[in-house]
Protein backbone atom coordinates (compact mmCIF):
# COMPACT_ATOMS: atom_id res chain seq x y z
CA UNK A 1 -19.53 5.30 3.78
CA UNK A 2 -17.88 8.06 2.18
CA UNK A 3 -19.37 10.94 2.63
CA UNK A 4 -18.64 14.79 0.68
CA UNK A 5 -16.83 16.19 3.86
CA UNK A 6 -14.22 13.08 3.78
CA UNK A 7 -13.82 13.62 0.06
CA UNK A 8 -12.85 17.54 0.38
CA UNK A 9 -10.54 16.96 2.68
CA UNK A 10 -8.76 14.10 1.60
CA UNK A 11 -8.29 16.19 -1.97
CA UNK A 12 -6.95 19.19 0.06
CA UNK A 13 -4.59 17.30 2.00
CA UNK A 14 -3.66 15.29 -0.56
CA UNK A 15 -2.78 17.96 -2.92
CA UNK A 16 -1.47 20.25 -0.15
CA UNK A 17 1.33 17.49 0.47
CA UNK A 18 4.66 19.63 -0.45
CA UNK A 19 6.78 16.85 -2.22
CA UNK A 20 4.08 14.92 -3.79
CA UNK A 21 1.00 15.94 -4.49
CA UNK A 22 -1.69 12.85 -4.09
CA UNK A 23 -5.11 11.30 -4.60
CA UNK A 24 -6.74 8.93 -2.97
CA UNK A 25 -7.25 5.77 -4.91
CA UNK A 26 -10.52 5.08 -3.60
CA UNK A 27 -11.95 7.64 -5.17
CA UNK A 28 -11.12 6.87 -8.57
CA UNK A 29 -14.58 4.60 -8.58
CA UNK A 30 -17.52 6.90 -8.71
CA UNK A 31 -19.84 5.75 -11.27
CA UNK A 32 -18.30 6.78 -13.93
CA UNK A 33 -15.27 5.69 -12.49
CA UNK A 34 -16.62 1.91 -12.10
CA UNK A 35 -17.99 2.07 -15.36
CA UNK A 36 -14.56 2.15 -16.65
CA UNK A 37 -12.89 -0.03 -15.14
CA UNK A 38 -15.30 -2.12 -15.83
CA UNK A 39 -14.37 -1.94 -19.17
CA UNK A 40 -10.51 -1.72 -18.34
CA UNK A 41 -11.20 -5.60 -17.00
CA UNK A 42 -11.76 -6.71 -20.78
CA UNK A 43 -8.62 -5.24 -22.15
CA UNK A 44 -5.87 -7.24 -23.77
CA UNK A 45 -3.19 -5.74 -21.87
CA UNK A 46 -5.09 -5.95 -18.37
CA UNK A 47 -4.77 -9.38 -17.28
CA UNK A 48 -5.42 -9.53 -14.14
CA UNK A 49 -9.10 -10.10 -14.23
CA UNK A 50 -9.02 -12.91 -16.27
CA UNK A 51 -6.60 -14.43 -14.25
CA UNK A 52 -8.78 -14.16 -11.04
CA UNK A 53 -11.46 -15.46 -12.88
CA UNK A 54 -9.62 -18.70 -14.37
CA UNK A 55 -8.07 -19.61 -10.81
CA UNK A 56 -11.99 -19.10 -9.48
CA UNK A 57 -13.43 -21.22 -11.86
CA UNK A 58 -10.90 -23.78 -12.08
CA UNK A 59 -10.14 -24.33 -8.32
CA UNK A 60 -13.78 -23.48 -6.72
CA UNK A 61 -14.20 -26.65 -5.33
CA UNK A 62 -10.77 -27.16 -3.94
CA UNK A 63 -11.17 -23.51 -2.11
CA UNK A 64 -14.72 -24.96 -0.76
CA UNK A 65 -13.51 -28.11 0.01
CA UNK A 66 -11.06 -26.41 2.80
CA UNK A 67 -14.39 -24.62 3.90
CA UNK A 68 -16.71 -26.56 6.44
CA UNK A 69 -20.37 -26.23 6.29
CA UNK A 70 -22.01 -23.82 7.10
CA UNK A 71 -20.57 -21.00 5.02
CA UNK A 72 -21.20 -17.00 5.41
CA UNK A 73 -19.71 -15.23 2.43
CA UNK A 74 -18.84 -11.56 2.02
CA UNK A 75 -16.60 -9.53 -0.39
CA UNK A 76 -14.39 -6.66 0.10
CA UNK A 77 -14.94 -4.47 -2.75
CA UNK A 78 -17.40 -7.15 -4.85
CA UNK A 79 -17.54 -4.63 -8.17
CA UNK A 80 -19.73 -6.21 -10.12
CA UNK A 81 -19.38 -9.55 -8.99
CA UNK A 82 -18.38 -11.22 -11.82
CA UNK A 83 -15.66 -13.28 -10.89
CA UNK A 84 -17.61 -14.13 -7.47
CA UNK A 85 -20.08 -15.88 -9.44
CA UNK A 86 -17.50 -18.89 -9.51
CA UNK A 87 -17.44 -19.79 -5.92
CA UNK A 88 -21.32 -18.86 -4.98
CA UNK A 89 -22.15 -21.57 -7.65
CA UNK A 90 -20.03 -24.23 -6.33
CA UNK A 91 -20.88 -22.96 -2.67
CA UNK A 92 -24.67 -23.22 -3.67
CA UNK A 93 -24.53 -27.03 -4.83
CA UNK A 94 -23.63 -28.24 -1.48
CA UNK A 95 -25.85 -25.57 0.61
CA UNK A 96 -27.85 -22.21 0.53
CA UNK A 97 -26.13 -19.10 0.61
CA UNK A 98 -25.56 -16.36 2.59
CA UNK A 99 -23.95 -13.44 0.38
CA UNK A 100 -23.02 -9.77 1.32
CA UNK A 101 -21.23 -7.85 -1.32
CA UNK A 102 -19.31 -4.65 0.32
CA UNK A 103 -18.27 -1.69 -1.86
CA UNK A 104 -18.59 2.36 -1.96
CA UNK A 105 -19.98 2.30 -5.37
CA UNK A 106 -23.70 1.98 -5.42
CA UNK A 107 -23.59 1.77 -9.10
CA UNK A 108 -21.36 -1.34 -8.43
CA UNK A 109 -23.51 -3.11 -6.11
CA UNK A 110 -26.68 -2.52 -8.30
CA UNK A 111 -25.01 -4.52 -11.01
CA UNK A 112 -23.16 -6.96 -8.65
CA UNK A 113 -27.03 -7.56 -7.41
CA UNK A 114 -28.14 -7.95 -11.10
CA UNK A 115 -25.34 -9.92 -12.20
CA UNK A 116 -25.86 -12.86 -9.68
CA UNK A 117 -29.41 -12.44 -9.71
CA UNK A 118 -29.65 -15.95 -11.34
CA UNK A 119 -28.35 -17.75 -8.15
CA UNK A 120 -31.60 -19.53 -6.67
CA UNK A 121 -29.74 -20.70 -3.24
CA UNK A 122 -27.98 -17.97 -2.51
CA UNK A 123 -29.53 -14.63 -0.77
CA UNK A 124 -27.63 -11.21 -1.73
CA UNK A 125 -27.75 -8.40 0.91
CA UNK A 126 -25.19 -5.44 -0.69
CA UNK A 127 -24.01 -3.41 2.13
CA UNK A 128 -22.82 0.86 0.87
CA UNK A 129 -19.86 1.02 3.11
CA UNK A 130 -15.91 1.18 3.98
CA UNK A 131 -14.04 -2.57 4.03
CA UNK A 132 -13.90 -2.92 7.44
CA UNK A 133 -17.45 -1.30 8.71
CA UNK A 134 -18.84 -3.27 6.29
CA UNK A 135 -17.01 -6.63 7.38
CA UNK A 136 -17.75 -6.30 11.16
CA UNK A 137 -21.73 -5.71 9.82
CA UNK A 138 -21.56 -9.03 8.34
CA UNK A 139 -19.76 -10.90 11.14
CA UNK A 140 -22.55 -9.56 13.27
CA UNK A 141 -24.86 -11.66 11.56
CA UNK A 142 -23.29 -14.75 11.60
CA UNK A 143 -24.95 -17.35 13.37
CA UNK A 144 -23.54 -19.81 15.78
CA UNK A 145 -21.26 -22.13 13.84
CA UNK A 146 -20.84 -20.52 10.37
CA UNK A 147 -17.45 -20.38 8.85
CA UNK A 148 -17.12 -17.05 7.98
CA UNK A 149 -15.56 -16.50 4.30
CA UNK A 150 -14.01 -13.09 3.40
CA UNK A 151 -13.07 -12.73 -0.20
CA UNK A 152 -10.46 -9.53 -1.34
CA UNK A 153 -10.03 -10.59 -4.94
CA UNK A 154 -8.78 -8.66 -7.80
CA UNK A 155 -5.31 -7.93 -6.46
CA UNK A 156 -6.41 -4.88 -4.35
CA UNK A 157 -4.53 -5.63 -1.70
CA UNK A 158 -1.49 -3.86 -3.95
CA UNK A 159 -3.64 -0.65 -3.30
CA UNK A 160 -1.76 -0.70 -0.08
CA UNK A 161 2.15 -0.07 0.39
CA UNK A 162 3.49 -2.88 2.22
CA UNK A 163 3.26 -2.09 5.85
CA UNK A 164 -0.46 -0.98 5.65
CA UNK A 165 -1.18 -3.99 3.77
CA UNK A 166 -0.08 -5.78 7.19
CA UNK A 167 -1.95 -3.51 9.30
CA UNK A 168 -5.25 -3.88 6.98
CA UNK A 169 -4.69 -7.85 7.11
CA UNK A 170 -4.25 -7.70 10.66
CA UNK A 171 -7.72 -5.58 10.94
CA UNK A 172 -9.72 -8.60 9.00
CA UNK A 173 -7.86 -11.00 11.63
CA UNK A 174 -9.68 -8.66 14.58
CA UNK A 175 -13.10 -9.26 12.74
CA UNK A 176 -12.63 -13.38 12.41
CA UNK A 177 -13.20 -15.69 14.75
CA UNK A 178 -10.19 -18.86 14.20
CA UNK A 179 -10.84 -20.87 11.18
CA UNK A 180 -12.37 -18.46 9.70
CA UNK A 181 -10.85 -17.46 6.00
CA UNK A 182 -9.70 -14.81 3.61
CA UNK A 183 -9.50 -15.63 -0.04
CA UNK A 184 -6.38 -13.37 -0.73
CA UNK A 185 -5.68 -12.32 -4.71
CA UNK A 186 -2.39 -11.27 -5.60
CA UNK A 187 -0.97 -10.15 -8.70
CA UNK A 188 2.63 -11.67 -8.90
CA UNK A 189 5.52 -9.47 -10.26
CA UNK A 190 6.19 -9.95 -14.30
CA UNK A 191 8.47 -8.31 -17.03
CA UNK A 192 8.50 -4.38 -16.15
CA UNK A 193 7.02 -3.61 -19.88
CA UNK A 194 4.25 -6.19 -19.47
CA UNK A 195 2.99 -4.62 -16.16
CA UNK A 196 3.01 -0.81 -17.67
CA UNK A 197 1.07 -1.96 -20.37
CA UNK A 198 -1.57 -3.16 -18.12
CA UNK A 199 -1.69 0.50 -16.54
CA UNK A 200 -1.36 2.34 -19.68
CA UNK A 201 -3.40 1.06 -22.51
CA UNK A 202 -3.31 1.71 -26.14
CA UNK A 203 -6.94 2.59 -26.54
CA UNK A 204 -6.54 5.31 -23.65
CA UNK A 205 -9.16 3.27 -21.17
CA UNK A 206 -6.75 3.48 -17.97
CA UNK A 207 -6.17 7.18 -19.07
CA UNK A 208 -9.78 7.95 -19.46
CA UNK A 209 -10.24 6.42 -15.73
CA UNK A 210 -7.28 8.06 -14.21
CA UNK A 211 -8.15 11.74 -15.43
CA UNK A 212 -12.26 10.87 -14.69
CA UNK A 213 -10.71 11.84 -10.78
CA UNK A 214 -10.16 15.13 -11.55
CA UNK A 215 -13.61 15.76 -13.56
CA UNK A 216 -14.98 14.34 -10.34
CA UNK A 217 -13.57 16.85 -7.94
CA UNK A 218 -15.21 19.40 -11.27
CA UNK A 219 -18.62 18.06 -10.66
CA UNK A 220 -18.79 17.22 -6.88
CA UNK A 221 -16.49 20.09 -5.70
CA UNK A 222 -16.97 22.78 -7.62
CA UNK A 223 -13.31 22.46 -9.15
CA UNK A 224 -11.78 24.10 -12.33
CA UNK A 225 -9.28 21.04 -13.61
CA UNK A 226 -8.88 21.31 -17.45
CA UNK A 227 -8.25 17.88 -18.43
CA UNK A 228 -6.55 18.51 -20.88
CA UNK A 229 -3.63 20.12 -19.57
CA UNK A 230 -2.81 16.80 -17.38
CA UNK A 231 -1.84 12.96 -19.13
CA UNK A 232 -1.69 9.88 -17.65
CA UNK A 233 1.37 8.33 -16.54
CA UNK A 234 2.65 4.57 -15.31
CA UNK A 235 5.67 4.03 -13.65
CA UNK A 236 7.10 0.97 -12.14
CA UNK A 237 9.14 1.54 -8.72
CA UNK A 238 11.56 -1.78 -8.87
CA UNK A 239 12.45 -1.24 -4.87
CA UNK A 240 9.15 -1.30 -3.83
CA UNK A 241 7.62 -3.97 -6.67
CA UNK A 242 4.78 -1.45 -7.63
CA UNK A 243 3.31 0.67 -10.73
CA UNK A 244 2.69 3.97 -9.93
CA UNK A 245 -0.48 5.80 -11.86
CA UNK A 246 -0.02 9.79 -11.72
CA UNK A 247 -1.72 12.65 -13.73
CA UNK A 248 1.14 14.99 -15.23
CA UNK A 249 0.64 18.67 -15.30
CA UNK A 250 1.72 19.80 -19.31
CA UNK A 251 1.90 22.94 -18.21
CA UNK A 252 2.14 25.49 -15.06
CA UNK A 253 -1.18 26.49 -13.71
CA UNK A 254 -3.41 27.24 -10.79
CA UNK A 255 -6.25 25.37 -9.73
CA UNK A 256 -9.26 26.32 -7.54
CA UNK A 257 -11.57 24.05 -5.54
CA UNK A 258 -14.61 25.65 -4.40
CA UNK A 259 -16.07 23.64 -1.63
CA UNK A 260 -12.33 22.98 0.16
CA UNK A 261 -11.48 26.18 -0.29
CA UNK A 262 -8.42 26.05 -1.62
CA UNK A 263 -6.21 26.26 -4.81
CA UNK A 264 -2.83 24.85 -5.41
CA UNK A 265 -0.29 25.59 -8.32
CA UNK A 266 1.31 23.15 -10.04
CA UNK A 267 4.67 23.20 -12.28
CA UNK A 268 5.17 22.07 -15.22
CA UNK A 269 5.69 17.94 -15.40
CA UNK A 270 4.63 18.05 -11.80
CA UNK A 271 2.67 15.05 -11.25
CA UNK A 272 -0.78 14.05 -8.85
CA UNK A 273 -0.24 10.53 -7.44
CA UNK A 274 -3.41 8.84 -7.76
CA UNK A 275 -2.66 4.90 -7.34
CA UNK A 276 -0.21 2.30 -6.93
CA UNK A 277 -0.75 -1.47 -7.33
CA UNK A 278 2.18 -3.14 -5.33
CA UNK A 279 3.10 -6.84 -7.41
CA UNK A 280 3.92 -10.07 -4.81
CA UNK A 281 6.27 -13.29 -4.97
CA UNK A 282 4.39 -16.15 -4.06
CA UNK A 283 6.57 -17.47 -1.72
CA UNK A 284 6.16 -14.30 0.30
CA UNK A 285 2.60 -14.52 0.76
CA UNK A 286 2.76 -17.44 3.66
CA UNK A 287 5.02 -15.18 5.81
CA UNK A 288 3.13 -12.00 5.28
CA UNK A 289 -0.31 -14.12 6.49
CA UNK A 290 1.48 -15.28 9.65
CA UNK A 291 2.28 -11.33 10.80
CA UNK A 292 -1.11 -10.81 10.46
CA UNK A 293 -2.52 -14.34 12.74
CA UNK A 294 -3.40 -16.84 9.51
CA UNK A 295 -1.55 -19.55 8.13
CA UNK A 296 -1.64 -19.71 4.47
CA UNK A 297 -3.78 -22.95 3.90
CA UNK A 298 -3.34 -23.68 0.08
CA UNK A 299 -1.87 -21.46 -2.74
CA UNK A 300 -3.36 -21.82 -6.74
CA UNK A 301 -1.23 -19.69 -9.80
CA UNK A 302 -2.53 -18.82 -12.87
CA UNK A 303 -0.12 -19.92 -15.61
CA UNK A 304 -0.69 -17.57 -18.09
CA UNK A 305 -0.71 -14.27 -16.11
CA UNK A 306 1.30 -14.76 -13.12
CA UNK A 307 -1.44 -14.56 -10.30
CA UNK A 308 -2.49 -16.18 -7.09
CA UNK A 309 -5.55 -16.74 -5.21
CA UNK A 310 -4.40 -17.65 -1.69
CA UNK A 311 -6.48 -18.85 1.26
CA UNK A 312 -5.55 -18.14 4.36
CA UNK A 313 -7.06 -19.52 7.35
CA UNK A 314 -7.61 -17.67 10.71
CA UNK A 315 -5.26 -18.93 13.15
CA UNK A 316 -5.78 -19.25 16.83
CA UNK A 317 -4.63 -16.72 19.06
CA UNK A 318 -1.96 -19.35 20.39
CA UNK A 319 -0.68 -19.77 17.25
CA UNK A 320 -0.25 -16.03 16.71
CA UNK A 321 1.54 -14.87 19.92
């Protein structure tokens, strides 16, 4: 769990960094924060979502199908659960379930909670934590024979630059036992102008979320941001396949935070980098499983937003030396 020391300090690191000042992405989703993206999942120009949610609903039984009985489900970052909702149903005709939604957002897993609600067989237990505390919680529980199922939908995966996206896959791996899985969404790369759009709406959504950061560090740290001397910004960084989302500084001026005891100035057009979504091939994904001890069971593609749910299977440690 995050706690107010952990958030001080990542902001004055983050913004003490002498090239580029940064955020954290994580803590872009307070409850405000959740709220809208919440509402940046029903845009037009954000795809992604829907796609997730079409490959769930159309291939649920095909992804349980590779899944033997009995099955212990968890999320990594569940939101509101929405898309989930899918796979607990089909998972629920052939057995009860065992559910345990994991996000920092409170305000998340309260309506995660209320949105499956209507699930008779399965049993919801939302856990307040970090990914990985939360994960070896649930494995913990699992009773002799269960097939643990670890879900990381929604494409965050991208949150992570390529090499930490190893290391984090590689940390789930520690936490399975082999044949164990991880349902793996990726968003796959698309025309440069499509993607932007998707970070950068018309109706000012994504900006709204992006700038809610720094009225955060106003309300939690005692800071003096004026939002409206910073815009949104989304750039796409074709050598490393990602959108970048960064707060511009309009003018030059000094900022103060109160409980981190610090203030930084910032020049004019100099930017805060608060998130980048990294955008996969498909035929990369198998390889980038294997570094991390699965094999990449099955692969399913949305075809009208390039987008793949991927299940990869824990491997055995023999197959992984």
């Amino acid at each position: 769990m995050q706690t107010l020391l952990d958030f001080t300090r990542s902001v004055r690191d983050g913004l003490s960094k002498p090239r580029q000042r940064e955020l954290p992405s994580i803590y872009l989703y307070d409850e405000i924060g959740s709220a809208l993206f919440e509402a940046i999942t029903f845009l037009p120009e954000y795809g992604l979502t829907r796609a997730d949610e079409r490959l769930l609903r159309q291939y649920a039984p095909a992804i349980i199908e590779h899944l033997p009985p009995p099955v212990l489900v968890t999320e990594l970052g569940s939101g509101s659960g929405r898309k989930t909702r899918w796979l607990l149903e089909t998972l629920a005709r052939r057995e009860p379930v065992s559910y345990y939604p994991i996000d920092i957002s409170p305000s998340a897993l309260a309506k995660c909670e209320l949105e499956l609600a209507g699930l008779g067989a399965a049993s919801i237990v939302g856990l307040e934590t970090s990914y990985l505390e939360g994960l070896r919680n649930v494995a913990s529980r699992r009773r002799p024979g269960q097939t643990l199922l670890v879900l990381f939908l929604g494409s965050t995966i991208g949150n992570f630059d390529r090499p930490a996206a190893d290391v984090f896959l590689r940390e789930i791996r520690q936490c399975l036992q082999p044949g164990d899985a991880l349902l793996l969404a990726t968003d796959l790369e698309k025309p440069m102008a499509q993607m932007l759009l998707a970070y950068d709406d018309p109706a000012g959504v994504t900006a709204a979320f992006n700038l809610n950061l720094l009225a955060r560090i106003n309300r939690e740290l005692g800071g003096d941001f004026v939002l409206r001397n910073f815009a949104h910004e989304a750039r796409y960084h074709k050598r490393q396949r990602r959108v970048e989302m960064h707060l511009r500084s309009k003018r030059r001026q000094s900022v103060s935070i109160r409980e981190a005891e610090f203030t930084c100035t910032l020049r004019k057009d100099e930017t805060i980098w608060t998130e980048a979504c990294h955008k996969y091939r498909v035929e990369e994904i198998p390889g980038m499983a294997a570094r991390a001890g699965f094999v990449c069971e099955a692969q399913w593609v949305d075809s009208e937003w390039p987008f793949a749910e991927n299940l990869l299977i824990a491997a055995p440690p023999a197959a992984t030396s």
